[in-house]
C-alpha atoms as a PDB file:
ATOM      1  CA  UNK A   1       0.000   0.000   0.000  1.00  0.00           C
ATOM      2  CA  UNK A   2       1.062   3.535  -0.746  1.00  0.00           C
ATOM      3  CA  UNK A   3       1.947   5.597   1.772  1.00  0.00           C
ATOM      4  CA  UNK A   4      -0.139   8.957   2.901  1.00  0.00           C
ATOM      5  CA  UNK A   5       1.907  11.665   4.910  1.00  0.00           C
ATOM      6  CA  UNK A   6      -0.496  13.228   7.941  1.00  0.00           C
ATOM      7  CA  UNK A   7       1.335  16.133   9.338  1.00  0.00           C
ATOM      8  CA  UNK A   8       0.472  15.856  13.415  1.00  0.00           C
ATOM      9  CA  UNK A   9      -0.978  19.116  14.597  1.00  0.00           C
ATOM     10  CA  UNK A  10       0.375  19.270  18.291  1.00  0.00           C
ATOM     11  CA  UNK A  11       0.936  21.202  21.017  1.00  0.00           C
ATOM     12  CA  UNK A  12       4.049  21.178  23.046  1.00  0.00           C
ATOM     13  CA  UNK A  13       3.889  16.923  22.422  1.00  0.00           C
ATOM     14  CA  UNK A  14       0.746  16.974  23.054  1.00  0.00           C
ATOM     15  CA  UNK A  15      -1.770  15.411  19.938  1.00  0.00           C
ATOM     16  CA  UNK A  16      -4.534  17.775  18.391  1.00  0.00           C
ATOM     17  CA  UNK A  17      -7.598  15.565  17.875  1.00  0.00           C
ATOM     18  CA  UNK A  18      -7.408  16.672  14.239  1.00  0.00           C
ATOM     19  CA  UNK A  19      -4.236  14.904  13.691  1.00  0.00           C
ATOM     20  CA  UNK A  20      -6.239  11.360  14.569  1.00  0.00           C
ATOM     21  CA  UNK A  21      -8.719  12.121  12.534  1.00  0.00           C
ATOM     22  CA  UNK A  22      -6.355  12.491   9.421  1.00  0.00           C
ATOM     23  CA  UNK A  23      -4.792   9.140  10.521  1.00  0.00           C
ATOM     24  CA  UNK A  24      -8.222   7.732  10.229  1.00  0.00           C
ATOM     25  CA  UNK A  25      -8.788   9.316   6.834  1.00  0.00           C
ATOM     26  CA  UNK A  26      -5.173   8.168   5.834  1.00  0.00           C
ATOM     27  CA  UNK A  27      -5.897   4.455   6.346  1.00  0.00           C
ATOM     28  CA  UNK A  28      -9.028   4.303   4.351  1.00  0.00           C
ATOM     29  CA  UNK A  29      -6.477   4.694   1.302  1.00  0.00           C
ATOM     30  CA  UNK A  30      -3.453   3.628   1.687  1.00  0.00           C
ATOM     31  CA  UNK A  31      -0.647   2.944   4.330  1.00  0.00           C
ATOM     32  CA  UNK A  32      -0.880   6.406   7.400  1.00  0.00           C
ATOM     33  CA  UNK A  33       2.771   7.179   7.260  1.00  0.00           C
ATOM     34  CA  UNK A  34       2.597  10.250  10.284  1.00  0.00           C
ATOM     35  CA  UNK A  35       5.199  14.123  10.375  1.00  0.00           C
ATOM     36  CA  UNK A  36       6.116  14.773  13.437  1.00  0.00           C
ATOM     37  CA  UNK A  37       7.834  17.927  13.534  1.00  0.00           C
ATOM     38  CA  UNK A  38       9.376  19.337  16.761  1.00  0.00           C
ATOM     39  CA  UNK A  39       9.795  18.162  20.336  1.00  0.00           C
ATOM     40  CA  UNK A  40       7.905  15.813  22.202  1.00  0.00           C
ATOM     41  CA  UNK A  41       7.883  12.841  20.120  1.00  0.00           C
ATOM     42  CA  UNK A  42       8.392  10.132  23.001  1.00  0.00           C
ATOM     43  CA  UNK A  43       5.238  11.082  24.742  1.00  0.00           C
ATOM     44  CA  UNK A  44       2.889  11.535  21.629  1.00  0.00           C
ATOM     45  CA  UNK A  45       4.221   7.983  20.387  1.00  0.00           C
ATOM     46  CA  UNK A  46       1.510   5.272  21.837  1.00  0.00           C
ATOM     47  CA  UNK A  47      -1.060   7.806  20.409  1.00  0.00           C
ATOM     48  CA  UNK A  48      -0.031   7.840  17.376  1.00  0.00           C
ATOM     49  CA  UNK A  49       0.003   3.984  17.367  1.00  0.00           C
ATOM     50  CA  UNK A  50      -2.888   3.727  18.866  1.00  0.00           C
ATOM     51  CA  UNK A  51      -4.658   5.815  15.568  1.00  0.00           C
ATOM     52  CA  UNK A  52      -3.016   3.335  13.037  1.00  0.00           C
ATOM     53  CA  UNK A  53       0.336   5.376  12.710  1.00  0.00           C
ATOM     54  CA  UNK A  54       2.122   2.817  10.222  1.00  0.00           C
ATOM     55  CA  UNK A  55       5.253   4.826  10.404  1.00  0.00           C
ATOM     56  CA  UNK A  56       6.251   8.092  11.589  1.00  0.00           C
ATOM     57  CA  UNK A  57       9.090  10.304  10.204  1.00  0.00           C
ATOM     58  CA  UNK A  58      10.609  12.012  13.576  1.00  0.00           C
ATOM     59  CA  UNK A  59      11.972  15.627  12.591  1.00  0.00           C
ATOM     60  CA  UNK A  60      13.058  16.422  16.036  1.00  0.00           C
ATOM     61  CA  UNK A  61      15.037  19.713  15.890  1.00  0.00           C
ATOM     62  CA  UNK A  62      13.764  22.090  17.749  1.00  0.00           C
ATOM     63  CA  UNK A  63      14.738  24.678  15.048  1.00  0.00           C
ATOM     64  CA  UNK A  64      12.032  23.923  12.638  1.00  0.00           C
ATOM     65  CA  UNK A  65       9.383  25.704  15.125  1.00  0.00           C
ATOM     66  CA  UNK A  66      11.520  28.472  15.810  1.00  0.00           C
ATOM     67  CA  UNK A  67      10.459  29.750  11.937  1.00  0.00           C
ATOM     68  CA  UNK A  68       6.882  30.578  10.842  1.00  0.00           C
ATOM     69  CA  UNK A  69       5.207  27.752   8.461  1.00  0.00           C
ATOM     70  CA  UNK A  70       8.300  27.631   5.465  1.00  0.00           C
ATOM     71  CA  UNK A  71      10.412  25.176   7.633  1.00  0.00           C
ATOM     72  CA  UNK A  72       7.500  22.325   7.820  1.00  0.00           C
ATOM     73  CA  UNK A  73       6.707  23.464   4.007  1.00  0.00           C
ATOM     74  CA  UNK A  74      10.526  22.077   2.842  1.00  0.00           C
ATOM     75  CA  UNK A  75      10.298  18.908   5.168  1.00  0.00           C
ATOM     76  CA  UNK A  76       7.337  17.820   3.586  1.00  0.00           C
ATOM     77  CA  UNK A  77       8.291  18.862   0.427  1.00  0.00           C
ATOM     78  CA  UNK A  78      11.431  16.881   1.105  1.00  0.00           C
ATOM     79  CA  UNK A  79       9.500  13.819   2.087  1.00  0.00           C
ATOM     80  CA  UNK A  80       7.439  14.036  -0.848  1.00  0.00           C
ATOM     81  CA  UNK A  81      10.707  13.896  -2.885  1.00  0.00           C
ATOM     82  CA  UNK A  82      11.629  10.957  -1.528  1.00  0.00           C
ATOM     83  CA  UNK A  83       9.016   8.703  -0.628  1.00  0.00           C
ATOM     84  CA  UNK A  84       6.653   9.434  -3.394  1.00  0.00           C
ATOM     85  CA  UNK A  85       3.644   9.505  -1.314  1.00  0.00           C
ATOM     86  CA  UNK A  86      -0.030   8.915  -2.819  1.00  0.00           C
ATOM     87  CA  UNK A  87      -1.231  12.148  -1.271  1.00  0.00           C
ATOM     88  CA  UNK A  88      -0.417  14.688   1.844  1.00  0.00           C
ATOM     89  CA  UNK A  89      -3.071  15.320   4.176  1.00  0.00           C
ATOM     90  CA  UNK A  90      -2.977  18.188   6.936  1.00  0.00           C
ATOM     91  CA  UNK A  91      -5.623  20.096   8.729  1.00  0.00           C
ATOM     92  CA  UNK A  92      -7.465  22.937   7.281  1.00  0.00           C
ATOM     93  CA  UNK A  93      -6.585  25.134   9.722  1.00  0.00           C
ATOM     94  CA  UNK A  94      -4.715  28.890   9.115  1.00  0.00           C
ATOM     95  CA  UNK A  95      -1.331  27.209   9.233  1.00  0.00           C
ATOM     96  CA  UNK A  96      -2.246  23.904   7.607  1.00  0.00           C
ATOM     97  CA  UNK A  97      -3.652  25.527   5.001  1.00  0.00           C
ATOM     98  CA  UNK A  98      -0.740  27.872   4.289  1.00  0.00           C
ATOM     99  CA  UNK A  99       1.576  24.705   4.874  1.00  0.00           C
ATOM    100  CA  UNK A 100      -0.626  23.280   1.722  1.00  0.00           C
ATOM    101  CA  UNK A 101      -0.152  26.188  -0.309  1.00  0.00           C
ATOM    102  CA  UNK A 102       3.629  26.598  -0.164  1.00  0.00           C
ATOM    103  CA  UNK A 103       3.938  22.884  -0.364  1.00  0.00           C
ATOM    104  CA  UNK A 104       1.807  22.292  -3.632  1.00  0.00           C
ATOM    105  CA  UNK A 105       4.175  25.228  -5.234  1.00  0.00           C
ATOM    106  CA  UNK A 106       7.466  23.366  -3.886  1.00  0.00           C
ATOM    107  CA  UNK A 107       6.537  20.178  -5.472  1.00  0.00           C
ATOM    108  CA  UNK A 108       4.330  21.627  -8.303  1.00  0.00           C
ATOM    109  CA  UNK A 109       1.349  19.582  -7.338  1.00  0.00           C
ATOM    110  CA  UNK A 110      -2.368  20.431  -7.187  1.00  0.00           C
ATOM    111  CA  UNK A 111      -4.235  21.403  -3.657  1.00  0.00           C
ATOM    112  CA  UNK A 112      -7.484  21.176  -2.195  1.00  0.00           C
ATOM    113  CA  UNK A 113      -8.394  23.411   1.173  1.00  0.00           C
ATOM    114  CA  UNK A 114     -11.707  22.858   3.340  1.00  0.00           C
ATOM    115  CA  UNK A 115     -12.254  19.272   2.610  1.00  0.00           C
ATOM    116  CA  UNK A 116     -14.784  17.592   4.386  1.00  0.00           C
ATOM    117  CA  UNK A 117     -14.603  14.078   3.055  1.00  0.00           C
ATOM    118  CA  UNK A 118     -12.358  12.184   0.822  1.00  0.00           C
ATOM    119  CA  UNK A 119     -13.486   9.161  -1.721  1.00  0.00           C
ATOM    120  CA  UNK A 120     -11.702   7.097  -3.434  1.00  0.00           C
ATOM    121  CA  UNK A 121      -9.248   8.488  -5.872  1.00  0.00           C
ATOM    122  CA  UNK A 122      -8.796  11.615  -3.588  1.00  0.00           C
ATOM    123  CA  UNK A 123     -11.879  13.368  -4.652  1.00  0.00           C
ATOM    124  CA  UNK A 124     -12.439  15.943  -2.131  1.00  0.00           C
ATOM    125  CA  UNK A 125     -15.897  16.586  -1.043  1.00  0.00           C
ATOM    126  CA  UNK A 126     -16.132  20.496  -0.091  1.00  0.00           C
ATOM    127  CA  UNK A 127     -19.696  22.182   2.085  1.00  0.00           C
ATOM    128  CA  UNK A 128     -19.218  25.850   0.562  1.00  0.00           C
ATOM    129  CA  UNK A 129     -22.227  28.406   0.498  1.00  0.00           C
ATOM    130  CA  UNK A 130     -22.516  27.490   4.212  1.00  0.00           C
ATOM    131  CA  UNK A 131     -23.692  23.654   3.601  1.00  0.00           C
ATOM    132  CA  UNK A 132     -25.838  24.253   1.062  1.00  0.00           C
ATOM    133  CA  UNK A 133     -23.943  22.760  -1.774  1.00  0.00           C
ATOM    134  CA  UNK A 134     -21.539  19.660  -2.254  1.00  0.00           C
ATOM    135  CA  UNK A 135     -19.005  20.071  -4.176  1.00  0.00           C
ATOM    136  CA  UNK A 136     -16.475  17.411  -5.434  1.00  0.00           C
ATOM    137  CA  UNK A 137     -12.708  18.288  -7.246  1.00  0.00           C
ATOM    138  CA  UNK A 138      -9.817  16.389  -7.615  1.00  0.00           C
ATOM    139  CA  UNK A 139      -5.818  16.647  -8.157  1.00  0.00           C
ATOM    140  CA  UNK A 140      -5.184  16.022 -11.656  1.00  0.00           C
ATOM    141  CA  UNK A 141      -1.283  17.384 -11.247  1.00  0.00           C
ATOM    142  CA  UNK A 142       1.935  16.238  -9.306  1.00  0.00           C
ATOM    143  CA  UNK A 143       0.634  14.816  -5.300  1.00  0.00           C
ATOM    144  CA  UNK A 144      -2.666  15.793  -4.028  1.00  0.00           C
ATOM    145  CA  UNK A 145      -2.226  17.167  -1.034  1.00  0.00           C
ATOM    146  CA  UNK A 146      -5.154  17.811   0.868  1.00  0.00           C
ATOM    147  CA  UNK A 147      -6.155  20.275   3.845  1.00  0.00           C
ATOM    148  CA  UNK A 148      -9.394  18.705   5.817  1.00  0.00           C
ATOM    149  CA  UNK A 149     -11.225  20.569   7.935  1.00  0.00           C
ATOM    150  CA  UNK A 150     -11.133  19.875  11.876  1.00  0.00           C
ATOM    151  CA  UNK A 151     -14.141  17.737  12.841  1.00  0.00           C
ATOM    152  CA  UNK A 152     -14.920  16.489   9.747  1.00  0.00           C
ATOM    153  CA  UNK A 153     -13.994  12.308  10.222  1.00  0.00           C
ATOM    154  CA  UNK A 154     -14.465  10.327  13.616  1.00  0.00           C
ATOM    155  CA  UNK A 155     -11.437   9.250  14.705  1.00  0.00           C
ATOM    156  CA  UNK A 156     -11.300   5.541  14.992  1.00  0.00           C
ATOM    157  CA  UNK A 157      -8.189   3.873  17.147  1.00  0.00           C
ATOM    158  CA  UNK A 158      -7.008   1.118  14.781  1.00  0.00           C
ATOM    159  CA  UNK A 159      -3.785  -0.438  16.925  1.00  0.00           C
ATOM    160  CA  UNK A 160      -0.387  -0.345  15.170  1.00  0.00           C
ATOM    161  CA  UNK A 161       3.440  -0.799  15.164  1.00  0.00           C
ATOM    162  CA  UNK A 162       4.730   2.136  13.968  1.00  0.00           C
ATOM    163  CA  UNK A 163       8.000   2.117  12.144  1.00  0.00           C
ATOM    164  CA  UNK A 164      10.098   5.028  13.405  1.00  0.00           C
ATOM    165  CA  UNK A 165      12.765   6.881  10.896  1.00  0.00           C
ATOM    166  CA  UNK A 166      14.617  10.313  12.065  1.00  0.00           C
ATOM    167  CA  UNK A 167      14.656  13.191   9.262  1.00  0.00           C
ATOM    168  CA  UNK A 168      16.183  16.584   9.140  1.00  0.00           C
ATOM    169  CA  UNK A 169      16.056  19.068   6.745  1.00  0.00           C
ATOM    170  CA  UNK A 170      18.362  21.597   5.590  1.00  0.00           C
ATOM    171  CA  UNK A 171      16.645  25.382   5.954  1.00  0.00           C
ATOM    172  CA  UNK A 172      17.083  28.044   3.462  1.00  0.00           C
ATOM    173  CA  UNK A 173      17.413  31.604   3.744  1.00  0.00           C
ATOM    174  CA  UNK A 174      14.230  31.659   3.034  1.00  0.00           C
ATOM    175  CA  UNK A 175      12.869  29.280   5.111  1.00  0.00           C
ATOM    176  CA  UNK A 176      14.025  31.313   8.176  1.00  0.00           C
ATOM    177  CA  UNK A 177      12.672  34.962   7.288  1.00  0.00           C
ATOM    178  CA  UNK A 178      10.012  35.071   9.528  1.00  0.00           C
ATOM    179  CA  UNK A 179      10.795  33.733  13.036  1.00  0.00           C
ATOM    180  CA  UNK A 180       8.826  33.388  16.080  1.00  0.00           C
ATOM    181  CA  UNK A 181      10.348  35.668  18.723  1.00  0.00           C
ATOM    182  CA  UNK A 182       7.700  34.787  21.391  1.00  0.00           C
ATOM    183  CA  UNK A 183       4.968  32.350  22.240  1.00  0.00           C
ATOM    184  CA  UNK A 184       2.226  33.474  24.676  1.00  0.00           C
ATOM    185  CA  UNK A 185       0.048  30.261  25.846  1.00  0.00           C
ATOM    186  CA  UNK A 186      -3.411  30.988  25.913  1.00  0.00           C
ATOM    187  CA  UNK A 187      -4.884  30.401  29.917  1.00  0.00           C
ATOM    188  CA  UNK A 188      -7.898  27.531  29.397  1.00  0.00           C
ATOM    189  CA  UNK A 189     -10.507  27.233  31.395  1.00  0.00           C
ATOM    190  CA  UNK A 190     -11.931  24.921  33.370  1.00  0.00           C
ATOM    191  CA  UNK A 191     -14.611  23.781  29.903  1.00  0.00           C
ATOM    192  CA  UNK A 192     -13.262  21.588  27.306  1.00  0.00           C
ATOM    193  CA  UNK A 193     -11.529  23.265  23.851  1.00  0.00           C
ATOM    194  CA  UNK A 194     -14.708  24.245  22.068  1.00  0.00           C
ATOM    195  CA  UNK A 195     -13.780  22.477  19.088  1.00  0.00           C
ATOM    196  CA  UNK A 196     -12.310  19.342  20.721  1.00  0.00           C
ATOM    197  CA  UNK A 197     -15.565  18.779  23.218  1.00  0.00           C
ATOM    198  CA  UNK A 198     -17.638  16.152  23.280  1.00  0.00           C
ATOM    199  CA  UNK A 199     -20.476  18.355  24.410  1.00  0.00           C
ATOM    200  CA  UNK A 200     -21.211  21.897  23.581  1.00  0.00           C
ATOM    201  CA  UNK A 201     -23.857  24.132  24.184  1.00  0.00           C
ATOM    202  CA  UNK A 202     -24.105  27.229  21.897  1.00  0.00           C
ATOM    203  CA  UNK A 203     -26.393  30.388  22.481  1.00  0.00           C
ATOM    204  CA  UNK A 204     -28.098  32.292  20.106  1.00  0.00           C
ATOM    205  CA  UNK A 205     -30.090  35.311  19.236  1.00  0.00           C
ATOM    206  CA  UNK A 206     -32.908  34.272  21.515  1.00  0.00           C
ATOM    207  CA  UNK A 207     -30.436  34.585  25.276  1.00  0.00           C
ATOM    208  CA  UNK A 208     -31.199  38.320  24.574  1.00  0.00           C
ATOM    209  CA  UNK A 209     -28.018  39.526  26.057  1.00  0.00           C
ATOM    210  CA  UNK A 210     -24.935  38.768  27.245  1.00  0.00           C
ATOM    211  CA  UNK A 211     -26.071  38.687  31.028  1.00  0.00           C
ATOM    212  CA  UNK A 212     -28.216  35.875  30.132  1.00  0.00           C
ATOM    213  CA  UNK A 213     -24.941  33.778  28.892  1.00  0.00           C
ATOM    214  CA  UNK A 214     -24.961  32.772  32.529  1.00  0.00           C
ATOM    215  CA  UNK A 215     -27.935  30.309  31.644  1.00  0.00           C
ATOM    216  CA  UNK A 216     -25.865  28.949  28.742  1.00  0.00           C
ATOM    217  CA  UNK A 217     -22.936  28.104  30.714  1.00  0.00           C
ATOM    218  CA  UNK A 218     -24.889  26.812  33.636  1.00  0.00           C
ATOM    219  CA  UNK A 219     -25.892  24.224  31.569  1.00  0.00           C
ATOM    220  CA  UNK A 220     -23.014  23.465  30.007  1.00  0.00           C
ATOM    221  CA  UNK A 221     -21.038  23.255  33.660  1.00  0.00           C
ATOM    222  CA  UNK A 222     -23.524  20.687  34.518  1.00  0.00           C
ATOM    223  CA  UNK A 223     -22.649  18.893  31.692  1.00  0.00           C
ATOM    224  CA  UNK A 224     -19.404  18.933  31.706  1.00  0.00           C
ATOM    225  CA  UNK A 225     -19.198  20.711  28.359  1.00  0.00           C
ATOM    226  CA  UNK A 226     -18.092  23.484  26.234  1.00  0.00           C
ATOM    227  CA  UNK A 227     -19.777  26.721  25.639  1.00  0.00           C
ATOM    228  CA  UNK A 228     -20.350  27.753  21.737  1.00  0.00           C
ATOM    229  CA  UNK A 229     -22.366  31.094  20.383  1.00  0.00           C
ATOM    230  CA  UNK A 230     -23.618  31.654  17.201  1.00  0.00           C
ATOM    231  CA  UNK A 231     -22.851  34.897  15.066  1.00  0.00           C
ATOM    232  CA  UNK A 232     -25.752  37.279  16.277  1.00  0.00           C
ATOM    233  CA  UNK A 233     -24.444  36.321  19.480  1.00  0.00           C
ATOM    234  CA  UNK A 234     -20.977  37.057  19.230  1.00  0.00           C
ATOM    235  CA  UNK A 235     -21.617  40.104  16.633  1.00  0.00           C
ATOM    236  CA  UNK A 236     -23.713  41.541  19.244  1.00  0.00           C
ATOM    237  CA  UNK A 237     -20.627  41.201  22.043  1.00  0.00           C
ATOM    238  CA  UNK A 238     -22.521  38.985  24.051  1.00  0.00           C
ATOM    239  CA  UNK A 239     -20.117  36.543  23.941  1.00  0.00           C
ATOM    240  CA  UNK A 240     -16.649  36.534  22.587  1.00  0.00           C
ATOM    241  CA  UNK A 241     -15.689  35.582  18.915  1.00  0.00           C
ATOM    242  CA  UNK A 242     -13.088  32.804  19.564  1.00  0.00           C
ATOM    243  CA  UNK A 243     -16.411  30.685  20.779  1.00  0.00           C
ATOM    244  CA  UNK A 244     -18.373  31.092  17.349  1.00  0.00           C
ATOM    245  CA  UNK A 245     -19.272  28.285  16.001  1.00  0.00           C
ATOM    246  CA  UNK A 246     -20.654  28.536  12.249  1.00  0.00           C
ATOM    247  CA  UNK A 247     -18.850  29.369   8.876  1.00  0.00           C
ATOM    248  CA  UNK A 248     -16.589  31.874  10.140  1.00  0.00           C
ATOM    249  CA  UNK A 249     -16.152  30.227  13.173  1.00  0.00           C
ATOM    250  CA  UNK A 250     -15.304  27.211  14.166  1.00  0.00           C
ATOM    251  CA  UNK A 251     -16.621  24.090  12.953  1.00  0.00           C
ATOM    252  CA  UNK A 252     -17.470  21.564  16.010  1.00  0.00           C
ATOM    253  CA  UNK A 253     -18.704  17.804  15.897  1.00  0.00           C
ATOM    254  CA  UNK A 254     -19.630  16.658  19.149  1.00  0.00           C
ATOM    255  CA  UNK A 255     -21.550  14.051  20.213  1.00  0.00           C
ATOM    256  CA  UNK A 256     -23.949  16.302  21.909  1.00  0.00           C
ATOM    257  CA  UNK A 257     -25.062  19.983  20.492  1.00  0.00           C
ATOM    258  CA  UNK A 258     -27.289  21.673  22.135  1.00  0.00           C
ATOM    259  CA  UNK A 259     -28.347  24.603  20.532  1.00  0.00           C
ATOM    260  CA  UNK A 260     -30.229  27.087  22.754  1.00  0.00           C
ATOM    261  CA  UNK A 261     -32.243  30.330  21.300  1.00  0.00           C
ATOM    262  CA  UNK A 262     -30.514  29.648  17.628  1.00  0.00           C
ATOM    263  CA  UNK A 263     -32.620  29.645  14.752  1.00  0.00           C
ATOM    264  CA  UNK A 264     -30.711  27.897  12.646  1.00  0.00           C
ATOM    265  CA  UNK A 265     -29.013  30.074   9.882  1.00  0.00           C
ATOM    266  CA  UNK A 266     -27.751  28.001   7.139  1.00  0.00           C
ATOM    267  CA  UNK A 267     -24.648  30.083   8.332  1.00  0.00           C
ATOM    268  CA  UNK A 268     -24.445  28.407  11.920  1.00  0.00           C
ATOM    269  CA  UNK A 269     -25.589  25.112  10.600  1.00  0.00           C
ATOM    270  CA  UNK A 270     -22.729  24.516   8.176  1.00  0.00           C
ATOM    271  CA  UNK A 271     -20.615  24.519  11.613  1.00  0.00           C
ATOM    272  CA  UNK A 272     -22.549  21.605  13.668  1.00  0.00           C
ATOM    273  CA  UNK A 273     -24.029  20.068  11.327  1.00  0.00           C
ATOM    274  CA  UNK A 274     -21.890  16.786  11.628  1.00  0.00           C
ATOM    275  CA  UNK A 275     -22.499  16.278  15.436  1.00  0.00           C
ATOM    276  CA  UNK A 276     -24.132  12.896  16.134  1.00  0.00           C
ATOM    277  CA  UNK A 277     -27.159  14.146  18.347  1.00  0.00           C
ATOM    278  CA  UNK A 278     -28.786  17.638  17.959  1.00  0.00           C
ATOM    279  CA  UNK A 279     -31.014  19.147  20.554  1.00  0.00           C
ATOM    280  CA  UNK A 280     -32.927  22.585  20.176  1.00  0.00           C
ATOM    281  CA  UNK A 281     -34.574  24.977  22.631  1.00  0.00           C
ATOM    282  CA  UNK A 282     -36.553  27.535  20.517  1.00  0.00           C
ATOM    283  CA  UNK A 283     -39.883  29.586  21.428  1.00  0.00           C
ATOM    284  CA  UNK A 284     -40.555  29.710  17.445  1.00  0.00           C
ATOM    285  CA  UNK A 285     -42.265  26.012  16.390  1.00  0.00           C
ATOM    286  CA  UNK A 286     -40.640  27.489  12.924  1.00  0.00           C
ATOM    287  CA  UNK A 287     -37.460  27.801  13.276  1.00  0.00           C
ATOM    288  CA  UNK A 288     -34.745  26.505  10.559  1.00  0.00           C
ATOM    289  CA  UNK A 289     -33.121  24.421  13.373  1.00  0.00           C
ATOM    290  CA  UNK A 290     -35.876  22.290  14.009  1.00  0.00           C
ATOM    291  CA  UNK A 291     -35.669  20.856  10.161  1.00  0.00           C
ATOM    292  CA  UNK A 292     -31.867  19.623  11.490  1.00  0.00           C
ATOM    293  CA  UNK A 293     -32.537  18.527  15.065  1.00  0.00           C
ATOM    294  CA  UNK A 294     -32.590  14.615  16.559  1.00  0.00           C
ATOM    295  CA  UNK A 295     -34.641  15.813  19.155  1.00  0.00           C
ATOM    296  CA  UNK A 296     -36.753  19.622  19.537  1.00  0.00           C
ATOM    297  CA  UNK A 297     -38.392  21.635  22.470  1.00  0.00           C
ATOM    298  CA  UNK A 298     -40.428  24.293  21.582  1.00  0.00           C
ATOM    299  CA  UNK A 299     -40.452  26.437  24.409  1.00  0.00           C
ATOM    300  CA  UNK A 300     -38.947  29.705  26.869  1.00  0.00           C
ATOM    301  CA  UNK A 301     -35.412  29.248  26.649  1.00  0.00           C
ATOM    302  CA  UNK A 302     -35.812  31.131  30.152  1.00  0.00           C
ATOM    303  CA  UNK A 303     -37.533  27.997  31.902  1.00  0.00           C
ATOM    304  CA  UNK A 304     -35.956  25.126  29.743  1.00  0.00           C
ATOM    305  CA  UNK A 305     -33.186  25.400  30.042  1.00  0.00           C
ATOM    306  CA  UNK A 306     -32.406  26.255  33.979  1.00  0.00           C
ATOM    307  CA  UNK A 307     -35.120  22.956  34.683  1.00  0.00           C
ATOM    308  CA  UNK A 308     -32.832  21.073  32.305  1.00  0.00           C
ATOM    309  CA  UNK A 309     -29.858  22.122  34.692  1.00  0.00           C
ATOM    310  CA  UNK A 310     -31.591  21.896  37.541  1.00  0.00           C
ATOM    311  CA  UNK A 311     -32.199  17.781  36.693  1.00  0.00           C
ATOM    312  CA  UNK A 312     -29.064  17.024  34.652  1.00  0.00           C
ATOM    313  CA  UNK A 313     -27.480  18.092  38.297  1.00  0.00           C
ATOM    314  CA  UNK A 314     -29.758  16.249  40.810  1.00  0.00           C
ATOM    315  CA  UNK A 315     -28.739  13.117  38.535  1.00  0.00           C
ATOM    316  CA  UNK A 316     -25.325  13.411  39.263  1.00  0.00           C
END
């Protein structure tokens, strides 16, 4: 079988959830060959393995994230030289993306951003005018390399041996003129990374303010989940932007949504609409959101939703 590079998204050695998720969508085609790029290899290994890492190409030095983006651009690039891979996958996030783009022109091969699926032959499947049309292309030049977007494929542990091989690459002038002079680590909360939870709650139009946000994380707390708004919400200043979820936000697939006082803009919708079970909690029996949901209440988001606290917590 062919082998398909997955650059690992990760954070000071620890594994971004995207990262197992291209692993999954790596084996479905060919042989998940993983980049790691940076410290922190040792402690990332077993879940790597555990996600069906066949082999993993170790690029250690430290120097390679001392640089903006170019430095993990030539690796791959490199890699792609030499181990003629069937395609590249990386997440479609701001840097993956970028990564995609300067790769595709270092190896003169086509590229594909925002993928949401992948069939056989690497045709990308693509949600554009916020979900409401599918749209397939394909790589007809050099490697595909393809940039998926985060919560897109369930992550499915499939058990491996990995094969390990140390690479290095030598950086350019180029490669090294834009470096990172500081890093500043973002303080998390007690909630789970929005896009990373296994439960969110979002609020919409419908909380009315950004006093009644209190509601919205009440019942996430008792739930043990993350806290999402949609973009009248955050637009408004009720809540801040980082936590909207939608088409210029961020897209989520839990396995709980609960979507409080959102009507259901095809907007918001293109961002959750993967989650395995959707709840509502909307006054208007007409709301878009219903037309999506698992399961609907039609009622005061102002007495749903603190008795839905108030019994989610007895039952702990």
């Amino acid at each position: 079988m062919a082998e398909i590079l997955v650059l690992v998204d990760h954070v000071d050695g620890e594994v971004k959830k995207v990262a197992l998720e291209l692993l999954t969508l790596a084996g479905r085609f060919g042989e998940p060959a993983a980049v790691w790029i940076g410290p922190g290899y040792e402690g990332a290994k077993d879940r790597l393995a555990e996600y069906g890492a066949a082999k993993v190409y170790v690029a250690a030095d430290e120097e390679l994230n001392s640089y903006v983006v170019a430095p993990k651009a030539s690796l791959l690039a490199q890699l792609v030289s030499e181990k003629s891979p069937a395609a590249v996958l990386v997440s479609a996030t701001a840097e993956g993306k970028e990564i995609a783009g300067r790769l595709a022109v270092k190896t003169g091969s086509g590229v594909l951003t925002d993928v949401v699926d992948v069939a056989e032959g690497f045709v990308g499947e693509h949600s554009i005018f916020g979900g409401g049309i599918i749209a397939h292309a394909k790589v007809n030049t050099g490697t595909p390399i393809i940039a998926v977007r985060p919560n897109s494929v369930a992550p499915e542990a499939s058990p491996a041996t990995p094969a390990e091989e140390q690479v290095s690459v030598a950086l350019t002038d180029a490669d090294k003129a834009a470096k990172i002079v500081e890093k500043v680590v973002q303080e998390k909360g007690e909630r789970p990374d929005l896009t990373e939870a296994a439960i969110v709650v979002s609020g919409g139009r419908g909380v009315g303010g950004a006093e009644n946000f209190t509601i919205i994380e009440g019942l996430a707390d008792s739930l043990g989940a993350a806290v999402g708004a949609s973009r009248a919400a955050t637009d408004a200043g009720w809540y801040p932007h980082q936590f909207q979820v939608g088409q210029t936000g961020k897209t989520v697939s839990p396995q709980l949504y609960i979507a409080v006082g959102i009507s259901g803009a095809i907007q918001h919708r293109a961002g959750m609409q993967t989650s395995k079970t959707i709840v509502a909690i909307n006054k208007d029996p007409e709301a878009p959101i219903f037309e999506l949901v698992d399961y609907g209440v039609v009622g005061d988001l102002f007495q749903v939703a603190p008795q839905l606290t108030e019994e989610i917590t007895k039952r702990k």
